[in-house]
C-alpha atoms as a PDB file:
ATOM      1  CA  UNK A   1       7.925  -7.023   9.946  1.00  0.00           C
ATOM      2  CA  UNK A   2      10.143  -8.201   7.182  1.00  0.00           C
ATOM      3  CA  UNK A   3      12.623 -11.509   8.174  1.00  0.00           C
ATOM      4  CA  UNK A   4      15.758 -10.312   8.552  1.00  0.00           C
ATOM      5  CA  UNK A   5      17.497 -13.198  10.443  1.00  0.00           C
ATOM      6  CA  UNK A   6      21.379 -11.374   9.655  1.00  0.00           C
ATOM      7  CA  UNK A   7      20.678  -8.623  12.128  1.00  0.00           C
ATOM      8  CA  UNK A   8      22.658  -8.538  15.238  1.00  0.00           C
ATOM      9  CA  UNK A   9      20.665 -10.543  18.362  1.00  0.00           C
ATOM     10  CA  UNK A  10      20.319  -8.655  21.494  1.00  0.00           C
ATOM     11  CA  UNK A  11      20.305  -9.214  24.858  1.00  0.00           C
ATOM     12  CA  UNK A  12      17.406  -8.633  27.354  1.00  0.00           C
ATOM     13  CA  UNK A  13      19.454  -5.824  28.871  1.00  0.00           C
ATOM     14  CA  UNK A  14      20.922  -4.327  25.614  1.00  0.00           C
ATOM     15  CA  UNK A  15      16.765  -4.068  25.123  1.00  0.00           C
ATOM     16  CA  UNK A  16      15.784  -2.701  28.227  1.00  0.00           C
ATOM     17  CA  UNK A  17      18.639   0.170  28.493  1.00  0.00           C
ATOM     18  CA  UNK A  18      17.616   1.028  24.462  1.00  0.00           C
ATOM     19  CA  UNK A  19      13.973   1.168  25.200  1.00  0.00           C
ATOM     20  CA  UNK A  20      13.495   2.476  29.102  1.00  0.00           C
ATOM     21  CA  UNK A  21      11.450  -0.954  29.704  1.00  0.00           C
ATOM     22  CA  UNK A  22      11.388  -3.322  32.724  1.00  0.00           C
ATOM     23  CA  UNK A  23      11.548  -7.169  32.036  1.00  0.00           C
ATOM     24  CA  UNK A  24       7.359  -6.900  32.723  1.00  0.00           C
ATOM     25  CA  UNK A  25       6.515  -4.405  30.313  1.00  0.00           C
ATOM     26  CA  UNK A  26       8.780  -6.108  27.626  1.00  0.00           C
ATOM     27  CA  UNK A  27       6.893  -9.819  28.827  1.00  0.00           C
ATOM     28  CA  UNK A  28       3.058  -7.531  28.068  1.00  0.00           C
ATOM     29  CA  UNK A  29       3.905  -6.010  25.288  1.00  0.00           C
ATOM     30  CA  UNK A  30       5.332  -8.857  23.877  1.00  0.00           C
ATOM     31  CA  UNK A  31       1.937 -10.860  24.810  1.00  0.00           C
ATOM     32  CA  UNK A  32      -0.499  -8.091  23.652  1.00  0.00           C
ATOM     33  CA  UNK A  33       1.336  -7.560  20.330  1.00  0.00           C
ATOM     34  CA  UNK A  34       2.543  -4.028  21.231  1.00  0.00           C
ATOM     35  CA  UNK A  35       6.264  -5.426  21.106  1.00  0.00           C
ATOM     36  CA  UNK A  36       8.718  -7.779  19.229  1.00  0.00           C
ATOM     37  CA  UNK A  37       8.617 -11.550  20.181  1.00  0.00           C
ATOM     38  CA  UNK A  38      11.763 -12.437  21.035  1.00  0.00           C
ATOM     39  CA  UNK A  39      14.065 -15.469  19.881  1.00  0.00           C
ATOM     40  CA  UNK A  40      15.372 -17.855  22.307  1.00  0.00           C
ATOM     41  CA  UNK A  41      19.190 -19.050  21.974  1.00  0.00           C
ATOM     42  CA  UNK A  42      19.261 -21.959  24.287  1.00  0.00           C
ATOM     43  CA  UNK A  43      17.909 -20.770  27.457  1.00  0.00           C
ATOM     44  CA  UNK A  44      18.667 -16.905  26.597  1.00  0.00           C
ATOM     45  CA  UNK A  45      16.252 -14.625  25.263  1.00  0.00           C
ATOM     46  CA  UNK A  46      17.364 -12.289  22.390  1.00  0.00           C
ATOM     47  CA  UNK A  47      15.935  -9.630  20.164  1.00  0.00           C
ATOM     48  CA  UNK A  48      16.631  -8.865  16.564  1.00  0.00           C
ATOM     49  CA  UNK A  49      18.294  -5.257  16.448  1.00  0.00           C
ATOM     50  CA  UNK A  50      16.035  -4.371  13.628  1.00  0.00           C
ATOM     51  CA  UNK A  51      12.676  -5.036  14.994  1.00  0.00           C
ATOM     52  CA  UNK A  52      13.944  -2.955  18.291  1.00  0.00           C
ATOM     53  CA  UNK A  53      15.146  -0.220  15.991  1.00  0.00           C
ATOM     54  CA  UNK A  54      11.704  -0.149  13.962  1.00  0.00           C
ATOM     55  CA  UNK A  55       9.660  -0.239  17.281  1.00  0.00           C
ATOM     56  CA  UNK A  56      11.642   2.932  18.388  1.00  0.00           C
ATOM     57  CA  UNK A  57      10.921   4.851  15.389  1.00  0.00           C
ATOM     58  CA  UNK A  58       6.992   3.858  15.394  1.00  0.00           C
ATOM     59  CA  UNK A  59       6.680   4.907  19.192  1.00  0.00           C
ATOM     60  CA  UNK A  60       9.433   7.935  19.385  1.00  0.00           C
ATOM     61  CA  UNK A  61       7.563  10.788  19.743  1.00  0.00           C
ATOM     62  CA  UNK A  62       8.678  14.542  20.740  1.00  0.00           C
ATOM     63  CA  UNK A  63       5.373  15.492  22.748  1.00  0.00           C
ATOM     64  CA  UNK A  64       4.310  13.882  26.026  1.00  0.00           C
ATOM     65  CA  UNK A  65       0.982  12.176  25.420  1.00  0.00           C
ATOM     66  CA  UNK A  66      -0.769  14.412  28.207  1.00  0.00           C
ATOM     67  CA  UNK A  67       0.051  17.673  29.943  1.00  0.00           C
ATOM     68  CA  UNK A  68       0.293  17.264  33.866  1.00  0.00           C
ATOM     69  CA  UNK A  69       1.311  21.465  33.727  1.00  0.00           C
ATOM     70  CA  UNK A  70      -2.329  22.463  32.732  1.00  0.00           C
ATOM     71  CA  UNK A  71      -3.800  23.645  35.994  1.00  0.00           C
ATOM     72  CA  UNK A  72      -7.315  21.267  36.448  1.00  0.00           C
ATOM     73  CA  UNK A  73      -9.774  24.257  36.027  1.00  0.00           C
ATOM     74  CA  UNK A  74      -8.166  24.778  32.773  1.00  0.00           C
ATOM     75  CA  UNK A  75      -9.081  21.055  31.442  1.00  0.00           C
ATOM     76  CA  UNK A  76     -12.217  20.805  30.254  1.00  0.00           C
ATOM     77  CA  UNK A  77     -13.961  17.543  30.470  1.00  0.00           C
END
C-alpha cells in the first residue's frame, strides 16, 4: 500500500462499524496479513482511512461465498 500519512486516522470503532469486525478479527487479520496494521497515537490505536477504504473495495463482493439455500442432495461433493 502506498504511504499516505495525510489521510484522516481512525478510531478502533470508526473501523469496526465501517467494516462489520469485532476487536478479534481486526487483532487476526491484522497478525495474518489479511488486514491493515494499525498506528498507535499514544496509547490509542488508529487506522489510516485509506488503507480501510482500499481493504473494502478488495473484499466487497455482491455474492455470498457459499449458498446455505441449496438443499444437501443437490450439492455434489
Amino acid at each position: 500500500m502506498k504511504n499516505n500519512t495525510r489521510s484522516p486516522l481512525v478510531s478502533t470503532a470508526q473501523v469496526k462499524l465501517q467494516t462489520g469486525l469485532s476487536n478479534t478479527s481486526l487483532w487476526r487479520k491484522s497478525k495474518n496479513g489479511s488486514f491493515p496494521n494499525p498506528v498507535y497515537l499514544g496509547q490509542k490505536k488508529m487506522w489510516y482511512q485509506y488503507q480501510i477504504d482500499t481493504w473494502l473495495n478488495e473484499n466487497l463482493r455482491t455474492e455470498a461465498p457459499h449458498n446455505n439455500l441449496v438443499p444437501k442432495n443437490e450439492v455434489t461433493a
